[in-house]
Protein backbone atom coordinates (compact mmCIF):
# COMPACT_ATOMS: atom_id res chain seq x y z
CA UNK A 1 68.52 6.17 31.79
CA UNK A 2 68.26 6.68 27.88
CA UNK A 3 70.02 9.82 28.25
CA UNK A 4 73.03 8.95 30.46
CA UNK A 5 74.41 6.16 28.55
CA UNK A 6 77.95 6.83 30.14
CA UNK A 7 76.42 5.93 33.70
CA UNK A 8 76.98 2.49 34.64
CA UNK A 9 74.04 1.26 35.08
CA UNK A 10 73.06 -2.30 36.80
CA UNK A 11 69.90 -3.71 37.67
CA UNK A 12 70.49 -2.40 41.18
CA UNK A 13 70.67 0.97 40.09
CA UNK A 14 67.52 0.79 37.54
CA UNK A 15 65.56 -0.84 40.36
CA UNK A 16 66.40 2.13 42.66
CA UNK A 17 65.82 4.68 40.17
CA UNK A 18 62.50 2.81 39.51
CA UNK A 19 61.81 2.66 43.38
CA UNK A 20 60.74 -0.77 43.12
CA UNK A 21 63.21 -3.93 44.43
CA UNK A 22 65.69 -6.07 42.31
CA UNK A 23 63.52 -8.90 41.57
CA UNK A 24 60.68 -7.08 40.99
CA UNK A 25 62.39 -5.00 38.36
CA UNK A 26 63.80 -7.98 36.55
CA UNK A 27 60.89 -9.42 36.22
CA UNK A 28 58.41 -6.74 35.03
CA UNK A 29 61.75 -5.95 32.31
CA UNK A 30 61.49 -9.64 31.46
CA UNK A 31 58.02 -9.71 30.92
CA UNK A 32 57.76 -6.21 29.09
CA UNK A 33 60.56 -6.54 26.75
CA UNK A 34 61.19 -10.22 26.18
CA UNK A 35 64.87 -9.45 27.20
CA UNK A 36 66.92 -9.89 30.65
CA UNK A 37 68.01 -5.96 31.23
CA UNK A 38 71.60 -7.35 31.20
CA UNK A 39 71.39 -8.15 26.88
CA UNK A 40 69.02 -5.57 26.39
CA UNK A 41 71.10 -2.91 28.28
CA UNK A 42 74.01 -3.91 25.86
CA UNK A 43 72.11 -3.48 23.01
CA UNK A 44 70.96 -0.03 23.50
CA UNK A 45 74.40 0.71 24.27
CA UNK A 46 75.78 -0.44 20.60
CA UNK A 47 72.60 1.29 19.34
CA UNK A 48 74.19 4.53 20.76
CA UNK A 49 77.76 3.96 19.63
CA UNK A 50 76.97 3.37 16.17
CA UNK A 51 74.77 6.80 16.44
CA UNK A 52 77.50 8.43 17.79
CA UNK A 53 80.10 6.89 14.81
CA UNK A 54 77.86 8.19 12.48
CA UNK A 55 77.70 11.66 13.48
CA UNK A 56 81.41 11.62 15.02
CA UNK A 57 84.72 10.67 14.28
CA UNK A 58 85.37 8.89 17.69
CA UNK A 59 87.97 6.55 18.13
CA UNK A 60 87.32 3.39 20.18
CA UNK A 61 88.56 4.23 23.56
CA UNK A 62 86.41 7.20 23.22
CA UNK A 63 83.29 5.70 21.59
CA UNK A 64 83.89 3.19 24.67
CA UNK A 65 83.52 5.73 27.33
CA UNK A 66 80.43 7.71 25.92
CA UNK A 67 78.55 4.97 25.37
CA UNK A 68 78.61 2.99 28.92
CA UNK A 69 81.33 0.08 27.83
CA UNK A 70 84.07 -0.10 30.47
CA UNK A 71 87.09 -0.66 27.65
CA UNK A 72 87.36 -0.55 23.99
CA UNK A 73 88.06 -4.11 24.03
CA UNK A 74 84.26 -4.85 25.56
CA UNK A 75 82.93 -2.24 22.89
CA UNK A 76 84.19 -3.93 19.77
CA UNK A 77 83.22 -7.90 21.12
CA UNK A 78 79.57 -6.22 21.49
CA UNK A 79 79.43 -4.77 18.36
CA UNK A 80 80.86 -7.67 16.73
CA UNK A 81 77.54 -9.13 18.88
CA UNK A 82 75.37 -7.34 17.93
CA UNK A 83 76.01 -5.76 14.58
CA UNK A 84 78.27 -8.48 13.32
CA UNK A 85 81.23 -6.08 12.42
CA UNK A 86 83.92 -4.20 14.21
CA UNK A 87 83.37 -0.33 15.05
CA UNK A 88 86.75 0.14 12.59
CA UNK A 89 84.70 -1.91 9.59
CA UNK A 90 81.52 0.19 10.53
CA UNK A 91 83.77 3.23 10.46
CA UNK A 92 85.02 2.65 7.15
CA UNK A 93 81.98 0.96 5.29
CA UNK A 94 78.60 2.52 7.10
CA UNK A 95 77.35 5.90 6.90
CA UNK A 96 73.45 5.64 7.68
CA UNK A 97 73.03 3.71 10.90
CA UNK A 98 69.35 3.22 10.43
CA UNK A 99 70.26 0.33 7.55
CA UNK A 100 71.80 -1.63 9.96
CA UNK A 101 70.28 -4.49 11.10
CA UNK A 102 70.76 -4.95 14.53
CA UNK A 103 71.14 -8.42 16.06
CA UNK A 104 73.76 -11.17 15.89
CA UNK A 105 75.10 -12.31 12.75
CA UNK A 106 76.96 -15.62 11.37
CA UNK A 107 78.85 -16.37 8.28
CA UNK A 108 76.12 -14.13 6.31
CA UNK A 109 73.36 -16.30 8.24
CA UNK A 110 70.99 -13.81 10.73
CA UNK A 111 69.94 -16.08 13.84
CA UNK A 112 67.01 -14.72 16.35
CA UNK A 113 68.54 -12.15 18.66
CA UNK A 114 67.19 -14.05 22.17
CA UNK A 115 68.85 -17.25 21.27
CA UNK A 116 72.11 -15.88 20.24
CA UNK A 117 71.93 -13.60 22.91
CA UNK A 118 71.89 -15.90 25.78
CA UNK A 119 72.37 -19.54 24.80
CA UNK A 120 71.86 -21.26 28.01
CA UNK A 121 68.83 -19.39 28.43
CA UNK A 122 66.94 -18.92 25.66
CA UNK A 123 67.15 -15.00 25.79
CA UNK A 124 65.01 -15.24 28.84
C-alpha cells in the first residue's frame, strides 16, 4: 500500500489485501495506530506529496494524481489540513520536507492532530 499511493485505496480494499473483513480491519487500525484509516490514509498521502514537491517541480493537478487525491482542489484543502499551508506556499517557501511539522495548524497555534482531525469523534 505504501508504495502505490496513486491506487485508491478504501478500507474495503486494505481489508481484502489484508485478507481479513471490514470491521475487523478497522478495528485492529484503530487500535494500532490511534487513527481511523480514513485520517490516517490522508495523512500519508500529504506526507508523499510534499516528498514529491521537494524533489519535483509538479504542479497541482499532477501532484494530485501521484499522490492518491482525486482533484487538485481535495489536495490543497488537505494540505492546508494537515500542513497548514497551500502546496503553492510550500512550493515557494519549503525546501527540506523533514522540518515540517505535520499536523493541523491555527492562526500560529498547533492543536493535537486526533482532535482536529475528526471533531465529532475525537480522532477515534
Amino acid at each position: 500500500m505504501l508504495s502505490q499511493p496513486s491506487t485508491k485505496w478504501s478500507i474495503r480494499r486494505a481489508s481484502e489485501v489484508a485478507g481479513v473483513s471490514e470491521a475487523y480491519f478497522s478495528s485492529f487500525f484503530a487500535a494500532a495506530t490511534g487513527l481511523r484509516f480514513s485520517h490516517w490514509l490522508a495523512a500519508w498521502r500529504v506526507i508523499h506529496a510534499a516528498r514529491a514537491l521537494e524533489e519535483h517541480d509538479l504542479g497541482n493537478i499532477e501532484l494530485a494524481e501521484i499522490s492518491g487525491f482525486g482533484s487538485s482542489r481535495t489536495l490543497e484543502r488537505q494540505f492546508k489540513r494537515f500542513l497548514g499551508v497551500s502546496p503553492g506556499t510550500m512550493r515557494a517557501q519549503f525546501k527540506d520536507v523533514s522540518r515540517i511539522k505535520i499536523g493541523p495548524q491555527t492562526g500560529g497555534r498547533e492543536t493535537r492532530f486526533r482532535e482536529r482531525a475528526c471533531p465529532e469523534c475525537g480522532g477515534r
